[in-house]
PDB file of N, CA and C in Angstrom:
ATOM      1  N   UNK A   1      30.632   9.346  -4.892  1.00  0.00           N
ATOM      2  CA  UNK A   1      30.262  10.516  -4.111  1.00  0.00           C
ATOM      3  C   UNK A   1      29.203  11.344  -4.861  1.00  0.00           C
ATOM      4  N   UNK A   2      28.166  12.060  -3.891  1.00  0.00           N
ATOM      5  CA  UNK A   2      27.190  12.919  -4.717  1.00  0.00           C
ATOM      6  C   UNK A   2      27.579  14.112  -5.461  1.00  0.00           C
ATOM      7  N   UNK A   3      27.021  14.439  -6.339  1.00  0.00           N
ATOM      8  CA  UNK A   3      26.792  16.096  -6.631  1.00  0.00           C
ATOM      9  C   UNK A   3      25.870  16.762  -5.919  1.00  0.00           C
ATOM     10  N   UNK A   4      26.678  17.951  -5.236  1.00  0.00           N
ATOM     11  CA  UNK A   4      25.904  18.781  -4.419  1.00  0.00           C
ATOM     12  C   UNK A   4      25.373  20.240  -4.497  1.00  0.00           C
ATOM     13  N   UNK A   5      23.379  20.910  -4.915  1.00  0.00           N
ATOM     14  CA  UNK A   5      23.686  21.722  -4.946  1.00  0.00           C
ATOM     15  C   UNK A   5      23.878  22.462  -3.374  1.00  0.00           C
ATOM     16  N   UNK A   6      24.103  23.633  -3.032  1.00  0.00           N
ATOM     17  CA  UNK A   6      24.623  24.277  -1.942  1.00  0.00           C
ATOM     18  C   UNK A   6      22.706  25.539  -2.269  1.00  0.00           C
ATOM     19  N   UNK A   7      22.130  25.510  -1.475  1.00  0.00           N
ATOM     20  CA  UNK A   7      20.963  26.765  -1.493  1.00  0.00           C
ATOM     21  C   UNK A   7      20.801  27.533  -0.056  1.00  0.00           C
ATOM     22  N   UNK A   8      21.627  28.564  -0.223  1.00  0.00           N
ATOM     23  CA  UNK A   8      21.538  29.513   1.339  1.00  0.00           C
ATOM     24  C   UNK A   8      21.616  30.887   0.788  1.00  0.00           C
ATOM     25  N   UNK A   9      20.775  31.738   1.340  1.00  0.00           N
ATOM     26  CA  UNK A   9      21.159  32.907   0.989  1.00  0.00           C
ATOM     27  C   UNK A   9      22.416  33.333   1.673  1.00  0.00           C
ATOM     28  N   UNK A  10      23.099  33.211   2.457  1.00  0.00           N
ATOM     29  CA  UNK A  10      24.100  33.376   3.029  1.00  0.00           C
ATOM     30  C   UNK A  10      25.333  32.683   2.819  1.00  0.00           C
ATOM     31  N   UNK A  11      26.346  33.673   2.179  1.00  0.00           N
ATOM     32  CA  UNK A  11      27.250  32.943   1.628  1.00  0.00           C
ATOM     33  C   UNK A  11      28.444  32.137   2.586  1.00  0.00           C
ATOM     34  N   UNK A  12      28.620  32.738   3.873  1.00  0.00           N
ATOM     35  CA  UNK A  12      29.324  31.947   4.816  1.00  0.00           C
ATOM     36  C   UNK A  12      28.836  30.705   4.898  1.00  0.00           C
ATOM     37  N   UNK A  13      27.493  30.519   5.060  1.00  0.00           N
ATOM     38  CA  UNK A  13      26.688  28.986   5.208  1.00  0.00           C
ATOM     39  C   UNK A  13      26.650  28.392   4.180  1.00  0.00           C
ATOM     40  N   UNK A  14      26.911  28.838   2.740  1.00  0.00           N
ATOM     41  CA  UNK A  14      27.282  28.237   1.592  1.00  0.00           C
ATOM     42  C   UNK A  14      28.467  27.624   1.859  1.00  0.00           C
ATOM     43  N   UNK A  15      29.127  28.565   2.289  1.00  0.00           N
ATOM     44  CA  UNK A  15      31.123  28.157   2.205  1.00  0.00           C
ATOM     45  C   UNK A  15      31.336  27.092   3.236  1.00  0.00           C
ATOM     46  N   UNK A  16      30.716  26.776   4.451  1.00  0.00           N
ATOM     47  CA  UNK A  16      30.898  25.908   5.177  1.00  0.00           C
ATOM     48  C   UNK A  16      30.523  24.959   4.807  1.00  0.00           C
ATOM     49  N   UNK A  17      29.041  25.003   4.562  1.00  0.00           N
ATOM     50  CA  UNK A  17      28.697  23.360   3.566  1.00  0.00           C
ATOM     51  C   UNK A  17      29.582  22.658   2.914  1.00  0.00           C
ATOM     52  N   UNK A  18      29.838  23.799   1.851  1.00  0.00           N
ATOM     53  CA  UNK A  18      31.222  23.494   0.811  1.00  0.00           C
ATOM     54  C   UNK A  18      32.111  22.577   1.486  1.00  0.00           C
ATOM     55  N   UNK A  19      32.901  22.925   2.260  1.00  0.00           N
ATOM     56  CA  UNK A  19      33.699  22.731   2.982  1.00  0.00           C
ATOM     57  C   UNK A  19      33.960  21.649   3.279  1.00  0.00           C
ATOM     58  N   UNK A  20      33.015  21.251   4.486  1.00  0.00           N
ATOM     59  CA  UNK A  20      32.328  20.165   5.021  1.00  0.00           C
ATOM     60  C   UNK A  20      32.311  19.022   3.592  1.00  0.00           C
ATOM     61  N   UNK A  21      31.558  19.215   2.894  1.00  0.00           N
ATOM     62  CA  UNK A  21      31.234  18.176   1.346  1.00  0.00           C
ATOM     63  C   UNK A  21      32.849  17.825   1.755  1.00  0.00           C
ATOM     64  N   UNK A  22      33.033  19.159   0.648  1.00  0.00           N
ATOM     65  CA  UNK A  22      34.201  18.726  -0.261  1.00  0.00           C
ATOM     66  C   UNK A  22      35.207  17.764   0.305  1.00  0.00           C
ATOM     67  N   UNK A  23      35.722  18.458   1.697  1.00  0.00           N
ATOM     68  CA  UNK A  23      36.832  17.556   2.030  1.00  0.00           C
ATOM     69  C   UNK A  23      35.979  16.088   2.647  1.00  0.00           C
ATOM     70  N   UNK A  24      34.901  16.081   2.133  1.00  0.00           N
ATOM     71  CA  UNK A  24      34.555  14.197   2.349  1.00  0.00           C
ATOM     72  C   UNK A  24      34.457  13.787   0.843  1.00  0.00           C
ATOM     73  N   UNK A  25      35.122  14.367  -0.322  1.00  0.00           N
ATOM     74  CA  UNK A  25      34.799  13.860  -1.466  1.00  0.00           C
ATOM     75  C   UNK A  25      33.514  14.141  -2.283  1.00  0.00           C
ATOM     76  N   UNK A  26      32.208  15.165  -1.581  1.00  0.00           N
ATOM     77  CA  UNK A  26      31.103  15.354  -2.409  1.00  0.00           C
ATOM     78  C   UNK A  26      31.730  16.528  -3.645  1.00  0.00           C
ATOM     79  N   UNK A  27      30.924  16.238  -4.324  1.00  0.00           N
ATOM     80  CA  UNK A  27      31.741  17.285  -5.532  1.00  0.00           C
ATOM     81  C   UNK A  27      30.161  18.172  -5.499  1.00  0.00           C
ATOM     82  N   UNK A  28      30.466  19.831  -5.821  1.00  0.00           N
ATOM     83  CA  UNK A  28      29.439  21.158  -5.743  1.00  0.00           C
ATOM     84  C   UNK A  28      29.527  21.093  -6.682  1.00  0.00           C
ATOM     85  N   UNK A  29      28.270  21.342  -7.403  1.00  0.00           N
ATOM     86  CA  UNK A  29      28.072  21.334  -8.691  1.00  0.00           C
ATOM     87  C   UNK A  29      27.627  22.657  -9.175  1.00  0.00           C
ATOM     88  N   UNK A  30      27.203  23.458  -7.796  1.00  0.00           N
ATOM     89  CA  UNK A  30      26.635  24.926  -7.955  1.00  0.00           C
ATOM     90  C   UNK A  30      26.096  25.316  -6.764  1.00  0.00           C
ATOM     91  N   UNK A  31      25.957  26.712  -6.741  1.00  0.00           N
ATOM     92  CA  UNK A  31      25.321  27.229  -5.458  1.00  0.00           C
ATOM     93  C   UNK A  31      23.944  28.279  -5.899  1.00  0.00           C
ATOM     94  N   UNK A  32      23.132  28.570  -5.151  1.00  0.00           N
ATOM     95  CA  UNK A  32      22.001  29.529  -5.368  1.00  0.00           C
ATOM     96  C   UNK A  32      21.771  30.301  -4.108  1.00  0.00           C
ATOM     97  N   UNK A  33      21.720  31.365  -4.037  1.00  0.00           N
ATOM     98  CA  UNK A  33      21.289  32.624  -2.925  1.00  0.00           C
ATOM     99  C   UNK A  33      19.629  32.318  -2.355  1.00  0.00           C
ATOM    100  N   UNK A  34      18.651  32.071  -3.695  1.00  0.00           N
ATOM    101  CA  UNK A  34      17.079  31.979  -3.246  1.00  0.00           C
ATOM    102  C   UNK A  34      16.901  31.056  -3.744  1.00  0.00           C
ATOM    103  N   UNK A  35      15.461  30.639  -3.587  1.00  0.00           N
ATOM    104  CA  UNK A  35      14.530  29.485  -4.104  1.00  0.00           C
ATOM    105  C   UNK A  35      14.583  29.660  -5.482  1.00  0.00           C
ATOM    106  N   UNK A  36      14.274  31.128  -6.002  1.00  0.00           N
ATOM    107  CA  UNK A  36      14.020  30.995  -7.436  1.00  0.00           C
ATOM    108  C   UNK A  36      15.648  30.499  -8.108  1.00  0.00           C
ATOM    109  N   UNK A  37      16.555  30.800  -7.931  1.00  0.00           N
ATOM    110  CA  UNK A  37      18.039  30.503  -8.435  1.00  0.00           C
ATOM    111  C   UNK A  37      18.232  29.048  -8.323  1.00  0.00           C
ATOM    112  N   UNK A  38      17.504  28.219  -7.315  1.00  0.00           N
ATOM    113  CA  UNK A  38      17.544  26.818  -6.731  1.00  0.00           C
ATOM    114  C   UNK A  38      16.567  26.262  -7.827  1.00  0.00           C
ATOM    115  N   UNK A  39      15.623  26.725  -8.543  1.00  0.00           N
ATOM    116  CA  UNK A  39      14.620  25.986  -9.297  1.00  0.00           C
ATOM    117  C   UNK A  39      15.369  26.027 -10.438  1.00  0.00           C
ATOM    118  N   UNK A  40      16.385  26.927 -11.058  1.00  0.00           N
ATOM    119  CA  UNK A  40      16.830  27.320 -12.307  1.00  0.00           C
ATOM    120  C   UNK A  40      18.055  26.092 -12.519  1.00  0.00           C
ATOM    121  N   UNK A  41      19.244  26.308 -10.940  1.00  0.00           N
ATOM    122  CA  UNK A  41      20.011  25.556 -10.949  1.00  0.00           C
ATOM    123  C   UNK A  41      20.069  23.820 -10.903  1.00  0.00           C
ATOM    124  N   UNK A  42      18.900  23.600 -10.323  1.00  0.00           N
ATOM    125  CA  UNK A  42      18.270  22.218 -10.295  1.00  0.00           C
ATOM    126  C   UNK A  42      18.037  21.799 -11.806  1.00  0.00           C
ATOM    127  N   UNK A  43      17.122  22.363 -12.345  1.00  0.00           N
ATOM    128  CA  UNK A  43      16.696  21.987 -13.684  1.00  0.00           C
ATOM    129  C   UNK A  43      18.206  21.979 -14.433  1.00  0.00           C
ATOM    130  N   UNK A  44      19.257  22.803 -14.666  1.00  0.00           N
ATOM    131  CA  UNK A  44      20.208  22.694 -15.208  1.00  0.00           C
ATOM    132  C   UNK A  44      21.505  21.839 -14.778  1.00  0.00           C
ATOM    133  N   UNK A  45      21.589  21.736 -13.558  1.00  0.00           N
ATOM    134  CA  UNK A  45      22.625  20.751 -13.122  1.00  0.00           C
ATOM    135  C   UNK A  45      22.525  19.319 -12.711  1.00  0.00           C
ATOM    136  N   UNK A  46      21.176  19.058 -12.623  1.00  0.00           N
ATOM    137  CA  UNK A  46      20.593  17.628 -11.747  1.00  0.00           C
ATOM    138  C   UNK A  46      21.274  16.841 -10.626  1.00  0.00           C
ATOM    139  N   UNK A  47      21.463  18.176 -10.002  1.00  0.00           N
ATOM    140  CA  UNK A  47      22.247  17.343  -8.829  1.00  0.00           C
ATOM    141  C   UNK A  47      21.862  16.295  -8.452  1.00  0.00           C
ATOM    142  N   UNK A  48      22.659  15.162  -7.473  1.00  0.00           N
ATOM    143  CA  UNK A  48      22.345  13.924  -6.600  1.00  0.00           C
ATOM    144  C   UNK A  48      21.615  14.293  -5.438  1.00  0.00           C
ATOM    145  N   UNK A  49      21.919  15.752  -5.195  1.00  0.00           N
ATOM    146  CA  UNK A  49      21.425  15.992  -3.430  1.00  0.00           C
ATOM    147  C   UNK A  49      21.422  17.252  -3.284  1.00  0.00           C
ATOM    148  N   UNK A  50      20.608  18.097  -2.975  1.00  0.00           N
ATOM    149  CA  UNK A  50      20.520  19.941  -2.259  1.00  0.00           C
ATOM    150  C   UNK A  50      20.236  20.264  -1.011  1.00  0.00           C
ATOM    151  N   UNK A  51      21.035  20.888  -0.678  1.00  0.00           N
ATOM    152  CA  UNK A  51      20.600  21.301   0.789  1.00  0.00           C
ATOM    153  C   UNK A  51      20.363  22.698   0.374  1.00  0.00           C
ATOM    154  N   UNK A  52      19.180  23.034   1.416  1.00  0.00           N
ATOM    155  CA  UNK A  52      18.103  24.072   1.047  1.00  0.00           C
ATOM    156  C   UNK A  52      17.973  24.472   2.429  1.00  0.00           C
ATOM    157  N   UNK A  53      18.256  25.904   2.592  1.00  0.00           N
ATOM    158  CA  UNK A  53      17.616  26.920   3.851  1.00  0.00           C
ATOM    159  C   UNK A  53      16.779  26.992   4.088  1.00  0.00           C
ATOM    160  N   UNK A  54      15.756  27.161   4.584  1.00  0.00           N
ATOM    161  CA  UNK A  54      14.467  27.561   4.604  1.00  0.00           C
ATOM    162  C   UNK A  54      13.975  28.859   4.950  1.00  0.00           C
ATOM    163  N   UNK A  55      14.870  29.487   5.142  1.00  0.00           N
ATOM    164  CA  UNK A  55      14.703  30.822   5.586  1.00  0.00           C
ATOM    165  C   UNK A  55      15.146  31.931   4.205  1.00  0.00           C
ATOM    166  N   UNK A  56      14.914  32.398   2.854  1.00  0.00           N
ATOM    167  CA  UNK A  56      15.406  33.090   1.973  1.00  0.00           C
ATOM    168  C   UNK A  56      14.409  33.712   1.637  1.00  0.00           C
ATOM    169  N   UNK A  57      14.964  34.773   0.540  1.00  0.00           N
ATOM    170  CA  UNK A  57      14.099  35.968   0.216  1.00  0.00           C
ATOM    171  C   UNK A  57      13.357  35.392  -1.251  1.00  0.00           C
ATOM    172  N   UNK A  58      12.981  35.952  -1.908  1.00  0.00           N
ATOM    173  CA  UNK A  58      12.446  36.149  -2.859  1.00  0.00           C
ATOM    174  C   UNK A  58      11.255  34.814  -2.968  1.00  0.00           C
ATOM    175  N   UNK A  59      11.821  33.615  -2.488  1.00  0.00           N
ATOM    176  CA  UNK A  59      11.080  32.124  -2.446  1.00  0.00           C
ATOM    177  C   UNK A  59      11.864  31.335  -1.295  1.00  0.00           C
ATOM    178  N   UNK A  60      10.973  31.122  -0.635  1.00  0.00           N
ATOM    179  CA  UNK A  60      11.739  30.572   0.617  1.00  0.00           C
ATOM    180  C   UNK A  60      12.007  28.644   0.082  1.00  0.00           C
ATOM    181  N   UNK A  61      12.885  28.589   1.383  1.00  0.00           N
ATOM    182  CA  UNK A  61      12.982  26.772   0.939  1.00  0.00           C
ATOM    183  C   UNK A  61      12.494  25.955   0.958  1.00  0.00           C
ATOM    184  N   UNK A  62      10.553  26.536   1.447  1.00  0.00           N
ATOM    185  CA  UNK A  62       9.655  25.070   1.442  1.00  0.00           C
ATOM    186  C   UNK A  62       9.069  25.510   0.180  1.00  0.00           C
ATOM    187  N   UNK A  63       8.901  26.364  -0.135  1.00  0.00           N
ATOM    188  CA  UNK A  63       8.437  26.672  -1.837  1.00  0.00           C
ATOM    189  C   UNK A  63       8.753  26.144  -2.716  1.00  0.00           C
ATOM    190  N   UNK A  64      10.554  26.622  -2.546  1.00  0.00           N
ATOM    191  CA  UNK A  64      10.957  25.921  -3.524  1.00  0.00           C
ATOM    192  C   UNK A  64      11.115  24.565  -3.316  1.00  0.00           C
ATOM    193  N   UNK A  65      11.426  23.674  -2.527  1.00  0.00           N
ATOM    194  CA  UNK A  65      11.564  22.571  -2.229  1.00  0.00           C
ATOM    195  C   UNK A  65       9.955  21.975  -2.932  1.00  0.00           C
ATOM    196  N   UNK A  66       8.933  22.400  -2.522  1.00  0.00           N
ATOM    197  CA  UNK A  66       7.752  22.047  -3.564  1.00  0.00           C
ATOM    198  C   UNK A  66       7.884  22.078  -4.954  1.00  0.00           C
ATOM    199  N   UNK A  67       8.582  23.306  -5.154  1.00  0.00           N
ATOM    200  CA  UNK A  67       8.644  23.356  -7.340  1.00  0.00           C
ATOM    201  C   UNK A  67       9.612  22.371  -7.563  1.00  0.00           C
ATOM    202  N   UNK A  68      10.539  21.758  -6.513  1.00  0.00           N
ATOM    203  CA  UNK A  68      11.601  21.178  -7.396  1.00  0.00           C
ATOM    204  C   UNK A  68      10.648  19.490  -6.842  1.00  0.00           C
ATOM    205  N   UNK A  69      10.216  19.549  -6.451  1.00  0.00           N
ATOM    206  CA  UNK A  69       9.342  17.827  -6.227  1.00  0.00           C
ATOM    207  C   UNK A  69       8.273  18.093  -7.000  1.00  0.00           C
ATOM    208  N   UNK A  70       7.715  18.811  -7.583  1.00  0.00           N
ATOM    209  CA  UNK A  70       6.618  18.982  -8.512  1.00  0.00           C
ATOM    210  C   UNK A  70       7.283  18.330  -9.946  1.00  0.00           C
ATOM    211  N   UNK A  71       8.679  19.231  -9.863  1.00  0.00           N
ATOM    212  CA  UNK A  71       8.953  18.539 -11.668  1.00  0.00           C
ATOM    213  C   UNK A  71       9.722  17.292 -11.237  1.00  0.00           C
ATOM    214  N   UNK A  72      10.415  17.416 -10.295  1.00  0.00           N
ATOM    215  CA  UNK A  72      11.545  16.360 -10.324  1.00  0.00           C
ATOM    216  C   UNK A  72      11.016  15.766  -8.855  1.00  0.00           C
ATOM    217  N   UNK A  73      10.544  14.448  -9.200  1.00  0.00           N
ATOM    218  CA  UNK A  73      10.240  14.051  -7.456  1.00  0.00           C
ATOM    219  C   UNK A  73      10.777  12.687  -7.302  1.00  0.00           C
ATOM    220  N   UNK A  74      11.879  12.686  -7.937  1.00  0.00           N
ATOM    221  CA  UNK A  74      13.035  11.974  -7.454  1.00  0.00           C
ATOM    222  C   UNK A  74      14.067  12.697  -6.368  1.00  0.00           C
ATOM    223  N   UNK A  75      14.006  13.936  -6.455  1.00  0.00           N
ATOM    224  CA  UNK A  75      14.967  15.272  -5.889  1.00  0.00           C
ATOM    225  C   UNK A  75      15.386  14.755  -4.230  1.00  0.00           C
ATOM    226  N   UNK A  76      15.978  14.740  -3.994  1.00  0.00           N
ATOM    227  CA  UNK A  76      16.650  14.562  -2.940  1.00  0.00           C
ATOM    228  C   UNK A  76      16.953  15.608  -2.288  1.00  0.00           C
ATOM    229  N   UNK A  77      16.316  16.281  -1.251  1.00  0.00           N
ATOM    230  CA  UNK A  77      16.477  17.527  -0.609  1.00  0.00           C
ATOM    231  C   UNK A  77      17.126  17.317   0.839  1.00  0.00           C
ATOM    232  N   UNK A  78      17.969  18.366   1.488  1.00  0.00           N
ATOM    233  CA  UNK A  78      18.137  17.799   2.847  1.00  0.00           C
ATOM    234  C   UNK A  78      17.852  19.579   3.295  1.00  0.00           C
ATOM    235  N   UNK A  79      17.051  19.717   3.908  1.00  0.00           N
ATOM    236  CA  UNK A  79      16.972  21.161   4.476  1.00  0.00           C
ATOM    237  C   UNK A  79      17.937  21.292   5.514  1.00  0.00           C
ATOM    238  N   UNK A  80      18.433  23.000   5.612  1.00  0.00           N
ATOM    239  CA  UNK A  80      18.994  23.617   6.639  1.00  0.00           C
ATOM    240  C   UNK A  80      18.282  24.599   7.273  1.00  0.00           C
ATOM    241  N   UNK A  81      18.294  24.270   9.016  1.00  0.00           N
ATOM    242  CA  UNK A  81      17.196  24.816   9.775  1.00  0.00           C
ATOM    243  C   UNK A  81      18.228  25.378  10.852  1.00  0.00           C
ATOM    244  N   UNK A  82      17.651  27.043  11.379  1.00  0.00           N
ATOM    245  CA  UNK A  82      18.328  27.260  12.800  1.00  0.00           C
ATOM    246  C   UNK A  82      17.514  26.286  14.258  1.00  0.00           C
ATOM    247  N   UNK A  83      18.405  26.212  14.488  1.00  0.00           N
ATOM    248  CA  UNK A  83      17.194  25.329  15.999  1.00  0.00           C
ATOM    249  C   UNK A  83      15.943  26.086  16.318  1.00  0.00           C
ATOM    250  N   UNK A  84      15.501  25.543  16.310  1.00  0.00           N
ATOM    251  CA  UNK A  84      13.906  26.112  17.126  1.00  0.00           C
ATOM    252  C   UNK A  84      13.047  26.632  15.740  1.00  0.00           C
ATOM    253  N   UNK A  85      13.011  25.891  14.623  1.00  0.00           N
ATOM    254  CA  UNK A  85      12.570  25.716  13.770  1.00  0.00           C
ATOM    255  C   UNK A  85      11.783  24.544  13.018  1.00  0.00           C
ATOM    256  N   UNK A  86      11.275  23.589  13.919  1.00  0.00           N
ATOM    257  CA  UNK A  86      10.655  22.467  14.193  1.00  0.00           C
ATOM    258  C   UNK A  86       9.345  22.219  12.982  1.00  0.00           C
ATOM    259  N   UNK A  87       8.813  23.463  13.515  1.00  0.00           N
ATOM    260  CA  UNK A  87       7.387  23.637  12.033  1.00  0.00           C
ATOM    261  C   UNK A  87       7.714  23.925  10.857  1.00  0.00           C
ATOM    262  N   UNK A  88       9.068  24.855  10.505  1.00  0.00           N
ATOM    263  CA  UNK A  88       8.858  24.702   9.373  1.00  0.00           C
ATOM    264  C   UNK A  88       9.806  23.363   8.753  1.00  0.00           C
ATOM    265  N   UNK A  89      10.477  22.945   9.806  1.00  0.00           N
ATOM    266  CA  UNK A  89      11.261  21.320   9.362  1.00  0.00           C
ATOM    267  C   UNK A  89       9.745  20.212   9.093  1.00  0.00           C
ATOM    268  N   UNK A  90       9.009  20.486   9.853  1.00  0.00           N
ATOM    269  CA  UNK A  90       7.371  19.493   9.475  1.00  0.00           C
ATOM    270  C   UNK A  90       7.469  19.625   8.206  1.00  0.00           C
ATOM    271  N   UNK A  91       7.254  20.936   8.095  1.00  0.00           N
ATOM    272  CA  UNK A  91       6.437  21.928   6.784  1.00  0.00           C
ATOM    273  C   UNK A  91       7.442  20.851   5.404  1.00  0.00           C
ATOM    274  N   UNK A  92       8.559  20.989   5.894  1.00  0.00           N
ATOM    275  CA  UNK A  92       9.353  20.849   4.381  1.00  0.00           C
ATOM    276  C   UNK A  92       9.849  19.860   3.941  1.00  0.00           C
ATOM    277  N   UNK A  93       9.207  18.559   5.226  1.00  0.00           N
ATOM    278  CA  UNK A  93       9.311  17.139   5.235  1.00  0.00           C
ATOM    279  C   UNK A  93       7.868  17.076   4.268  1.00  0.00           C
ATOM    280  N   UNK A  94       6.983  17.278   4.572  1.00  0.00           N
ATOM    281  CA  UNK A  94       5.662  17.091   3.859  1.00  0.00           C
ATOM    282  C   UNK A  94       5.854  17.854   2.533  1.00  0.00           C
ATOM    283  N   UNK A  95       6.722  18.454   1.957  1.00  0.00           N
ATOM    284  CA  UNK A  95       6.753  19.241   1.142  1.00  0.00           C
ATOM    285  C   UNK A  95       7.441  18.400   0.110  1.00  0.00           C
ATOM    286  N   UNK A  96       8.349  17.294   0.665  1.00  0.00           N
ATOM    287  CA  UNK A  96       9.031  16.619  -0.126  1.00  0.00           C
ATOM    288  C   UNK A  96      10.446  16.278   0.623  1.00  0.00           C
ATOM    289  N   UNK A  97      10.721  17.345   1.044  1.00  0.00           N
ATOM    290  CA  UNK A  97      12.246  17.110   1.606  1.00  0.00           C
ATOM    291  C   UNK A  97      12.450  15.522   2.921  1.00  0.00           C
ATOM    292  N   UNK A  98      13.583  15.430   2.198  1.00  0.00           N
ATOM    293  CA  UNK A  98      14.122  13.775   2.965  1.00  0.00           C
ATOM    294  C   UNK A  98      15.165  13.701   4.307  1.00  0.00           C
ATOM    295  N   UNK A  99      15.625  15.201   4.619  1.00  0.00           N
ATOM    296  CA  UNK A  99      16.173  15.163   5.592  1.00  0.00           C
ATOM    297  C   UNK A  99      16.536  16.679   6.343  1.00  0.00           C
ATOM    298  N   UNK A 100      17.378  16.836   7.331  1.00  0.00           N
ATOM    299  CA  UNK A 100      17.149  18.110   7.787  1.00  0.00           C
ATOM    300  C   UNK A 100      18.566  18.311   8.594  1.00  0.00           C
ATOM    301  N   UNK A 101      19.545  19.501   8.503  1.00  0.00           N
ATOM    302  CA  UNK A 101      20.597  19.518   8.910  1.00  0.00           C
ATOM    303  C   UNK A 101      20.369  21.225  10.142  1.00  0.00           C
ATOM    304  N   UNK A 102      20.833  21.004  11.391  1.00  0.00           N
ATOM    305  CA  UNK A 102      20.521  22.128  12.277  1.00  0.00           C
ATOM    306  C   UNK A 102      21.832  22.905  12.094  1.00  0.00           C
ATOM    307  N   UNK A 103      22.104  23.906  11.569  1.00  0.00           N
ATOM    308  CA  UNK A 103      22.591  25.250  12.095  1.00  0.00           C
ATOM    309  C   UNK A 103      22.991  25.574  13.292  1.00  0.00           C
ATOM    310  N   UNK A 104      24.173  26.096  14.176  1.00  0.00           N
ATOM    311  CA  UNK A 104      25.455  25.812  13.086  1.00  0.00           C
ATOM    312  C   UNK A 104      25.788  24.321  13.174  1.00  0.00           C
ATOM    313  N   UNK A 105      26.338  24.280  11.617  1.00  0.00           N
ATOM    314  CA  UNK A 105      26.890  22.692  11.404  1.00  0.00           C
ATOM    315  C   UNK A 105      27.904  21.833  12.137  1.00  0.00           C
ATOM    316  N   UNK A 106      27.665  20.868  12.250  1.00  0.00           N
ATOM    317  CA  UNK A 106      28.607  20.175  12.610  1.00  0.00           C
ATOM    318  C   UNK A 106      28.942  18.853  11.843  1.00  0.00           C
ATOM    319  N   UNK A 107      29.906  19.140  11.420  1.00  0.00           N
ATOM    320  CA  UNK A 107      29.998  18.190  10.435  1.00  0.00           C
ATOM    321  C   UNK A 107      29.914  16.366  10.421  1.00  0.00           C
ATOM    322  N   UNK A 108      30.388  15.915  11.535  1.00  0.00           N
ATOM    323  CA  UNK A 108      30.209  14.505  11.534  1.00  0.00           C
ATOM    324  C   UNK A 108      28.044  14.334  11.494  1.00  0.00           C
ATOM    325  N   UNK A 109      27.384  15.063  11.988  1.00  0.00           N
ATOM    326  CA  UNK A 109      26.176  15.414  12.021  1.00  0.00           C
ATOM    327  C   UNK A 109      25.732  15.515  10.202  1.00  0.00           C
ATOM    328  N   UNK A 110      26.079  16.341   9.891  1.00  0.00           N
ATOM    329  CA  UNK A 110      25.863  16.816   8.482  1.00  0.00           C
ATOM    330  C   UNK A 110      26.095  15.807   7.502  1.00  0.00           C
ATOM    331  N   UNK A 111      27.560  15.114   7.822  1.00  0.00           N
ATOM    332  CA  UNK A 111      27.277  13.590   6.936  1.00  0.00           C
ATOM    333  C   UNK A 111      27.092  12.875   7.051  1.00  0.00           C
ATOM    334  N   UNK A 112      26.520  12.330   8.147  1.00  0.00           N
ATOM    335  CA  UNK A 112      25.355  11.270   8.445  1.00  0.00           C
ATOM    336  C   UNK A 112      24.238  11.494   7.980  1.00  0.00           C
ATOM    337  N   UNK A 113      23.890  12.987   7.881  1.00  0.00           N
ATOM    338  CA  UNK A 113      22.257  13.103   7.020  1.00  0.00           C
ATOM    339  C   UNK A 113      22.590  13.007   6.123  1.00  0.00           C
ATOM    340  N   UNK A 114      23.676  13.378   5.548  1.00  0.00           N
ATOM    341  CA  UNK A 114      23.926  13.117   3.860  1.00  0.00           C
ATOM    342  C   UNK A 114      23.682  11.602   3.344  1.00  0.00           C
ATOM    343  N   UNK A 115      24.563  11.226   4.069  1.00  0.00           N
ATOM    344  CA  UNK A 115      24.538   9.767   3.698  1.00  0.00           C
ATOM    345  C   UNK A 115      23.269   9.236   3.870  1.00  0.00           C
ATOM    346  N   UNK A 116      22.943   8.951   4.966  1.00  0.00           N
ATOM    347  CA  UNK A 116      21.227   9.043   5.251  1.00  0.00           C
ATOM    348  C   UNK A 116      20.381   8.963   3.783  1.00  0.00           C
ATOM    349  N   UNK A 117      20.195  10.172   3.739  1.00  0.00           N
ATOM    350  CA  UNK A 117      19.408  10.436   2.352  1.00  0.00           C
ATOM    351  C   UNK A 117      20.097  10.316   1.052  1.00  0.00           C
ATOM    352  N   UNK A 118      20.908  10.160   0.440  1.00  0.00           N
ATOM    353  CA  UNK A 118      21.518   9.275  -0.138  1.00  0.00           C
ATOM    354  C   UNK A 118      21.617   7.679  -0.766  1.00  0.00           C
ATOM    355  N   UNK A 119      21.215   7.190   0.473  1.00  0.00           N
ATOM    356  CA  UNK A 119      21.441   5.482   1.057  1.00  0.00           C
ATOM    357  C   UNK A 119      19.851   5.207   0.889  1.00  0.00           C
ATOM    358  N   UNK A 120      18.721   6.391   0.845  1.00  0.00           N
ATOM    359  CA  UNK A 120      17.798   5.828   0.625  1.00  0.00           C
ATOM    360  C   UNK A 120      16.712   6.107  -0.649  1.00  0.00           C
TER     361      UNK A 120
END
């Protein structure tokens, strides 16, 4: 099973992710509020897999999703998008990111992208 980091500024959408993982066996290795906390926690934990918001303050998630494929572009990203967020899901596929999970979750959904990107 992967190590997962969790990147939402919103901690309910943290806790559900969680959730979701855990009881399929992914183990959290850490969570981050912004992009900049996601570049710090990446470099220190090396997760298997991050799911990344795209919507946060300080550095949003195609930013950071760029700094963390700049150093590490092995990184395995799966973005989290509200529906009707199409451009910046383009945006953060070209940015690096390998997959994309829609808001609110549903979990049989959510680990199929996991696995998905994972498996490849």
């Amino acid at each position: 099973m992967a190590k997962v980091l969790i990147v939402d500024d919103a901690a309910f959408m943290r806790m559900m992710v969680k959730n979701i993982l855990g009881a399929n066996g992914h183990e959290i290795v850490g969570e981050a509020e912004n992009g900049v906390q996601s570049l710090e926690k990446y470099a220190q934990l090396k997760p298997d897999l991050v799911t990344m918001d795209i919507v946060m303050p300080e550095l949003d998630g195609i930013e950071a999703t760029k700094e963390i494929i700049r150093s590490h572009p092995e990184a395995r990203i799966i973005m989290c998008t509200a529906v009707g967020q199409q451009a910046k899901v383009l945006e953060a596929m070209k940015a690096g990111a390998r997959g994309y999970i829609i808001k609110p979750f549903q979990a049989p959904k959510v680990l199929e992208e996991i696995n998905k990107v994972l498996g490849s």
